[in-house]
Protein backbone atom coordinates (compact mmCIF):
# COMPACT_ATOMS: atom_id res chain seq x y z
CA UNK A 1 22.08 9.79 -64.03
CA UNK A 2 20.28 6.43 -64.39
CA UNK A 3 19.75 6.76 -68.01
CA UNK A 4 23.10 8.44 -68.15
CA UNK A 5 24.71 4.72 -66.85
CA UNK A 6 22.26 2.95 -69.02
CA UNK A 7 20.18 1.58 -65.39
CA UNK A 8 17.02 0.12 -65.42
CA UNK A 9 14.35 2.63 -64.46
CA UNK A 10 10.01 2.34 -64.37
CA UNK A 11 8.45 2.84 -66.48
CA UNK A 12 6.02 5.60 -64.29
CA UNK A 13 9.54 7.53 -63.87
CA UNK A 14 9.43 7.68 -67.89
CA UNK A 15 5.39 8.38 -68.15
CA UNK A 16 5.42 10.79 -65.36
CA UNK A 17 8.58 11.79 -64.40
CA UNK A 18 8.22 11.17 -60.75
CA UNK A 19 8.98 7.79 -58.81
CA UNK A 20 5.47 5.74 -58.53
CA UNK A 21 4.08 3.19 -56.28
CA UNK A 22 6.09 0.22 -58.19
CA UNK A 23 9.31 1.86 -57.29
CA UNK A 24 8.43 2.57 -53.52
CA UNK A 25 7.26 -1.14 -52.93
CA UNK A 26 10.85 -2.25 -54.25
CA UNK A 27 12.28 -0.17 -51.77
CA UNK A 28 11.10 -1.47 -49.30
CA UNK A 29 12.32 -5.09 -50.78
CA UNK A 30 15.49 -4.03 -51.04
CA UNK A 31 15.37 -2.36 -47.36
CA UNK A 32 13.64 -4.60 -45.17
CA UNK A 33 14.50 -2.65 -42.09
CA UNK A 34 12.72 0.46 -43.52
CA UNK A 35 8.96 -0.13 -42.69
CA UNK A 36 5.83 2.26 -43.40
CA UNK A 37 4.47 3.03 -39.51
CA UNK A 38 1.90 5.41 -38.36
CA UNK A 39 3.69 8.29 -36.79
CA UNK A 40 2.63 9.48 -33.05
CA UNK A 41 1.21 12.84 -33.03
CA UNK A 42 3.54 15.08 -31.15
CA UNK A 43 2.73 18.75 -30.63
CA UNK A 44 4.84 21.22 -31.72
CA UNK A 45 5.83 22.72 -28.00
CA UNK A 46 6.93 18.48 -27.13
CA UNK A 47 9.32 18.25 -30.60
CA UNK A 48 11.08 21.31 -29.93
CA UNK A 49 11.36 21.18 -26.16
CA UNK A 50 13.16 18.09 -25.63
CA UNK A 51 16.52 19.19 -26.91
CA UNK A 52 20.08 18.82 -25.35
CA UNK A 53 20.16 22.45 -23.22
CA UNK A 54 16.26 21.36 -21.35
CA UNK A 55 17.88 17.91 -21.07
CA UNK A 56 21.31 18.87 -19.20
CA UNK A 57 19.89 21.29 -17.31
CA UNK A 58 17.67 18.92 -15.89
CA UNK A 59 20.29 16.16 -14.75
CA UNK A 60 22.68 19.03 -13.61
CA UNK A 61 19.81 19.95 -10.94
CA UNK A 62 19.32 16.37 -10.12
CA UNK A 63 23.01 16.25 -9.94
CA UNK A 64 22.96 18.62 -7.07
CA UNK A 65 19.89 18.23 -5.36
CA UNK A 66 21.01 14.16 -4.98
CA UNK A 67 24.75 15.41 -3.82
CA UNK A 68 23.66 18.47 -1.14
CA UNK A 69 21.16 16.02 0.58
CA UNK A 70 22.91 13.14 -0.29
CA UNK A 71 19.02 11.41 -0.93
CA UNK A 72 19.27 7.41 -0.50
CA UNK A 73 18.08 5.41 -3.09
CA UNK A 74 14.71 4.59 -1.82
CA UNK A 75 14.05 7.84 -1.08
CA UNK A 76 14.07 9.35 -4.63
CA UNK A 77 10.31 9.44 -5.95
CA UNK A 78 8.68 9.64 -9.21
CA UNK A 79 5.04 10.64 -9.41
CA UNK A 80 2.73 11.37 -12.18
CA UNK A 81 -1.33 11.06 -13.00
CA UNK A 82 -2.75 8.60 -14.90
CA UNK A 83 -6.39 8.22 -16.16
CA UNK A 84 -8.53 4.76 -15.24
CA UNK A 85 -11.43 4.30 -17.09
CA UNK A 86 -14.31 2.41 -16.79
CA UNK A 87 -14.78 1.06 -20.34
CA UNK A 88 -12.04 -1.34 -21.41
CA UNK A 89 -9.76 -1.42 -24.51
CA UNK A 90 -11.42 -4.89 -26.29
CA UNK A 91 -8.54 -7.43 -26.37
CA UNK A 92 -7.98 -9.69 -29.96
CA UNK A 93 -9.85 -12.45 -29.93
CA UNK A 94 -9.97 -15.77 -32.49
CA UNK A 95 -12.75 -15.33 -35.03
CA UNK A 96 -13.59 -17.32 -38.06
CA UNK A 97 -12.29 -15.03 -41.21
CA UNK A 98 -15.61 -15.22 -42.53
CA UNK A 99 -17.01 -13.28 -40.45
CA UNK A 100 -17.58 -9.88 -41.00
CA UNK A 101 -17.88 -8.02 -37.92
CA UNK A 102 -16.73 -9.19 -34.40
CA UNK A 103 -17.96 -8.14 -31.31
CA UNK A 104 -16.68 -7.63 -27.84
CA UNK A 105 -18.81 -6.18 -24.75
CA UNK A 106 -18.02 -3.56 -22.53
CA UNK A 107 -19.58 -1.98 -19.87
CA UNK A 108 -20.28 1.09 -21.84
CA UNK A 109 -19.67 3.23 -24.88
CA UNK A 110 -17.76 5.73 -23.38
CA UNK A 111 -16.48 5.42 -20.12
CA UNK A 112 -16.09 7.96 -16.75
CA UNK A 113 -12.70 8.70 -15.55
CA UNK A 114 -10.81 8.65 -12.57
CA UNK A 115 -7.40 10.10 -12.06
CA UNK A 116 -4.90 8.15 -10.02
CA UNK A 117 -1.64 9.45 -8.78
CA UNK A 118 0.92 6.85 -8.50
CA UNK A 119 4.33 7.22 -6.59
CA UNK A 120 7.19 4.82 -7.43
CA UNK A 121 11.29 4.80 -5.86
CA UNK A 122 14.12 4.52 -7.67
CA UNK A 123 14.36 0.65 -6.16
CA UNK A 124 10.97 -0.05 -7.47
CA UNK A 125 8.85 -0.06 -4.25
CA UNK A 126 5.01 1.64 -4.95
CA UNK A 127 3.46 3.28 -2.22
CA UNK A 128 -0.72 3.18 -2.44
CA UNK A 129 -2.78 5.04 -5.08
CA UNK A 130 -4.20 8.26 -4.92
CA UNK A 131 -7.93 8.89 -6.92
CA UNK A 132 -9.29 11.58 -7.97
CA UNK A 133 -13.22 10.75 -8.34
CA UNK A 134 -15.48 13.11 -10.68
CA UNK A 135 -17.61 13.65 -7.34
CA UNK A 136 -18.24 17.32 -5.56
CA UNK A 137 -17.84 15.34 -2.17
CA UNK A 138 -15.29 12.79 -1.41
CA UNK A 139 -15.97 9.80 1.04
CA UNK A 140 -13.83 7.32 2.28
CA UNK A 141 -15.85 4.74 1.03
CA UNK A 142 -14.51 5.32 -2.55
CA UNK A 143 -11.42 3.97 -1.79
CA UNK A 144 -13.16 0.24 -0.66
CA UNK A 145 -11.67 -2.52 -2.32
CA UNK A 146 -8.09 -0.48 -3.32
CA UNK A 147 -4.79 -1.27 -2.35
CA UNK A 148 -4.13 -1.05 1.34
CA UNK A 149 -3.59 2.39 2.32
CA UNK A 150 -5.10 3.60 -0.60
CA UNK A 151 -6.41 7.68 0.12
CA UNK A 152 -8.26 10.13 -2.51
CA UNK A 153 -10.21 13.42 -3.24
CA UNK A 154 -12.62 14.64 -5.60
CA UNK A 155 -13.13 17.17 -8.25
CA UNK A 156 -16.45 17.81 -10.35
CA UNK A 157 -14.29 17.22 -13.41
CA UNK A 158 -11.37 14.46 -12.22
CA UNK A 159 -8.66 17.04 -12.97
CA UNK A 160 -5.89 17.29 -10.43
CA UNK A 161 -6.20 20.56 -8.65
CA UNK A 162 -3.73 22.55 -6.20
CA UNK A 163 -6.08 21.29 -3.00
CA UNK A 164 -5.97 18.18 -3.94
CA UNK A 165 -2.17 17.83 -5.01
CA UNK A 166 -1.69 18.91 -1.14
CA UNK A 167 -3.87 16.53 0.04
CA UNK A 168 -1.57 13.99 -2.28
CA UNK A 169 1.85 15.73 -0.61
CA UNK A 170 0.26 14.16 2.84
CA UNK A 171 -0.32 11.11 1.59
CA UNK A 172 3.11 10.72 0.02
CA UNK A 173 4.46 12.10 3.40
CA UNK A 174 2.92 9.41 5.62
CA UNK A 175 3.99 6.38 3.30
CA UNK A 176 7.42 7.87 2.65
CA UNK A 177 8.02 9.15 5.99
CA UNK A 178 9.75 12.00 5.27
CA UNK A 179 10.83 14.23 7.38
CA UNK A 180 14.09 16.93 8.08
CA UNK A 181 16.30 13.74 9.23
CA UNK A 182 15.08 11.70 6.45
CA UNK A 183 15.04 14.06 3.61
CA UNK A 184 13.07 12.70 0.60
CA UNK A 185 13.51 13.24 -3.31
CA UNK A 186 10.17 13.87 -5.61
CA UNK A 187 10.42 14.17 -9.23
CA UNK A 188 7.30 15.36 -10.53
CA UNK A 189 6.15 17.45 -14.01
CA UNK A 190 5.53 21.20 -13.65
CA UNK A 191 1.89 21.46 -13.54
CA UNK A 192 0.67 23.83 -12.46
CA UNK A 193 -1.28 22.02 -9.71
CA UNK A 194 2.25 20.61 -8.48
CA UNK A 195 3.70 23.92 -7.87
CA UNK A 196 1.33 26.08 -5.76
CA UNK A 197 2.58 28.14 -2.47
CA UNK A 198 1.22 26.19 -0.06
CA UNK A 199 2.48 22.61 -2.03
CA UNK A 200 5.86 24.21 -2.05
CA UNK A 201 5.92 25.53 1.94
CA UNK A 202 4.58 21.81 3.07
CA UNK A 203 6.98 20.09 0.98
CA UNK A 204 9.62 22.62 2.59
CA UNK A 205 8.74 22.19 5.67
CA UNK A 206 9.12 18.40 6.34
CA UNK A 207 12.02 17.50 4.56
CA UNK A 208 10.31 16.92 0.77
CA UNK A 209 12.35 18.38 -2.21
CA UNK A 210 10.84 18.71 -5.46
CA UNK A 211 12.41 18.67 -8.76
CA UNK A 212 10.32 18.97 -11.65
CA UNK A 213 10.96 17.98 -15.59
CA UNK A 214 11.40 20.42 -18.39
CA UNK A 215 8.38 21.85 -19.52
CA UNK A 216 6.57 19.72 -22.61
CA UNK A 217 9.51 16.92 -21.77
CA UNK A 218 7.65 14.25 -19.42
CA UNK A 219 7.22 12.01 -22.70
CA UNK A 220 11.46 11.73 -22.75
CA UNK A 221 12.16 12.32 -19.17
CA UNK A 222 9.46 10.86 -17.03
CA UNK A 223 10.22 7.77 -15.73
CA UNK A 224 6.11 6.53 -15.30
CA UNK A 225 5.20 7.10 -18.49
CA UNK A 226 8.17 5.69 -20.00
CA UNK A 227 8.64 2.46 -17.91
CA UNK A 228 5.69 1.62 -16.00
CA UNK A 229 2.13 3.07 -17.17
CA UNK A 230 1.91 1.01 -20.58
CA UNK A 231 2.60 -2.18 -18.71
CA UNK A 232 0.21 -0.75 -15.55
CA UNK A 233 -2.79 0.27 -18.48
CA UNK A 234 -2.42 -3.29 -20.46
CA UNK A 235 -2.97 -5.39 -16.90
CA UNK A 236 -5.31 -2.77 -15.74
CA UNK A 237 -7.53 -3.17 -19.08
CA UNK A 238 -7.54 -7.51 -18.45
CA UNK A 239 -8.57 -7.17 -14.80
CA UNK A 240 -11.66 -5.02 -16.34
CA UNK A 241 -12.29 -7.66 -19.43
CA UNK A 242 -12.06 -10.33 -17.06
CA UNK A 243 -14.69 -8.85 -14.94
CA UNK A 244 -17.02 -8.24 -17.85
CA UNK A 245 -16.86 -11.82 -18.59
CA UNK A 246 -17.50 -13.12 -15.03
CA UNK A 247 -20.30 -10.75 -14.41
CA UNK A 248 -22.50 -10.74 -17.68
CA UNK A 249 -24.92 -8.24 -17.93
CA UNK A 250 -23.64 -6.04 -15.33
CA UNK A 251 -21.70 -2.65 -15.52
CA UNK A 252 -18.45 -1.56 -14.21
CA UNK A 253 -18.68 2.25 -12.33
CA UNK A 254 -15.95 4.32 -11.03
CA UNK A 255 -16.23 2.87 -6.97
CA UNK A 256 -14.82 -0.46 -9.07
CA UNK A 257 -11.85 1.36 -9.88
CA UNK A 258 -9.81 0.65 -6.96
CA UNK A 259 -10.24 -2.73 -6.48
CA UNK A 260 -9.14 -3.45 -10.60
CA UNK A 261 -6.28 -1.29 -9.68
C-alpha cells in the first residue's frame, strides 16, 4: 500500500521485507507515549482469574456481608503477609561516571526472613504486627524493640501455618475488640492457612466475619499490596541502610526486625 501511494519506506523493508530496527526507533518518535518497559511476570492462573464474573462476585458478597451486619467503618479489616528481610535493597547513590563498579554494604548476601502479618481499617488505623520467626520455639523476647503490642509465633520455615493464623485471629481479636455486639469485618486471601476449621469456628464465635478475595486475584483486589506494602517495603529498606551506616561492621539478624518495623 505504501509503494502503492508512492510513501517513503526503509530501506530494510525493501532488503528484507520485514520492518527493521530503523523503523521501530521512529515509532517511537512519532509516539512518545508508547515506551519499551519490562513486563511483570504474571502467572497464567493470576491473568486469567481476575476477570469481570471473580470481580462482581466478590463486591456482591461484600455488598451483603457490609449490609446484614451493617459493619462500621473502622471495623472493616484488611490483612495480608508480608516478608522482612534482613539484607537491604542498596539505595542509588552519587558516583563519579568513571568508575566502574560501585559498591554498597549490607549485612549479608542473602538475607533470613521473617513473615509479618499486618492488619489495616478501612479509616487507615494499623493495629501491631504479627512475626512469624524461622525458629522451632517462639519467645516473647522476639518481639523486643517492635511496635507496642506487637505478638508473634514461629515456624522452622517462616511460612504462615493454620496454628499460627489462629494465634493471629487472637491477636486481631484483642486489638479490634470484636465481639457479637461489635461485629467486625476481615478481608483476607484464601490461603489455605486462613481458612482452617478451627480459624473459621473462633472467628464465628466472637463476632469476626471473614470474606476472602478470588482465588489468584489479591494482586487486583487486595488492598495491602496495592496501597500500602510498596510504600511500607521502601521505608522499611532505609531504616535497615541507615542502620548499616551507623553501625559499621556489624550485622543485622532477624530479633532486629521489629524494631526497623
Amino acid at each position: 500500500m505504501l509503494l502503492a501511494n508512492n510513501k517513503k519506506i526503509h530501506q530494510s523493508w525493501t532488503n528484507n521485507n520485514f520492518a527493521g530496527k530503523d523503523w521501530f526507533r521512529d515509532f517511537l518518535a512519532r509516539n512518545p507515549e508508547i515506551s519499551s518497559r519490562t513486563p511483570q511476570a504474571t502467572s497464567l492462573s493470576r491473568a486469567t482469574s481476575f476477570n469481570k464474573k471473580n470481580g462482581t462476585d466478590f463486591y456482591e458478597n461484600l455488598k451483603q456481608v457490609r449490609e446484614k451486619y451493617n459493619f462500621e467503618t473502622q471495623n472493616i479489616y484488611n490483612c495480608d503477609e508480608t516478608g522482612c528481610t534482613t539484607v537491604q535493597q542498596c539505595p542509588k547513590v552519587l558516583a563519579s561516571k568513571k568508575a566502574k563498579q560501585v559498591g554498597h554494604a549490607t549485612s549479608a548476601e542473602r538475607g533470613t526472613l521473617v513473615t509479618v502479618c499486618l492488619a489495616v481499617n478501612a479509616i487507615g488505623n494499623a493495629m501491631p504486627p504479627f512475626f512469624i520467626f524461622p525458629r522451632v520455639k517462639y519467645r516473647p523476647d522476639f518481639v523486643d524493640g517492635g511496635p507496642e503490642g506487637s505478638d508473634g509465633d514461629s515456624y522452622i520455615t517462616d511460612w504462615m501455618t493454620a496454628k499460627s493464623f489462629l494465634k493471629f485471629m487472637k491477636h486481631f481479636k484483642k486489638h479490634s475488640h470484636a465481639s457479637k455486639d461489635n461485629p467486625v469485618l476481615l478481608i483476607l486471601d484464601n490461603h489455605e492457612s486462613h481458612v482452617s476449621i478451627e480459624v473459621i469456628s473462633y472467628a464465628k464465635s466472637n463476632g469476626i466475619t471473614l470474606l476472602t478475595l478470588p482465588p489468584h486475584c489479591s494482586n487486583k483486589l487486595q488492598p495491602l499490596d496495592i496501597a500500602i506494602y510498596s510504600s511500607f517495603k521502601s521505608r522499611y529498606n532505609t531504616a535497615l541502610s541507615n542502620w548499616m551506616l551507623s553501625n559499621p561492621g556489624r550485622t543485622v539478624t532477624i530479633y532486629q526486625i521489629p524494631g526497623f518495623i
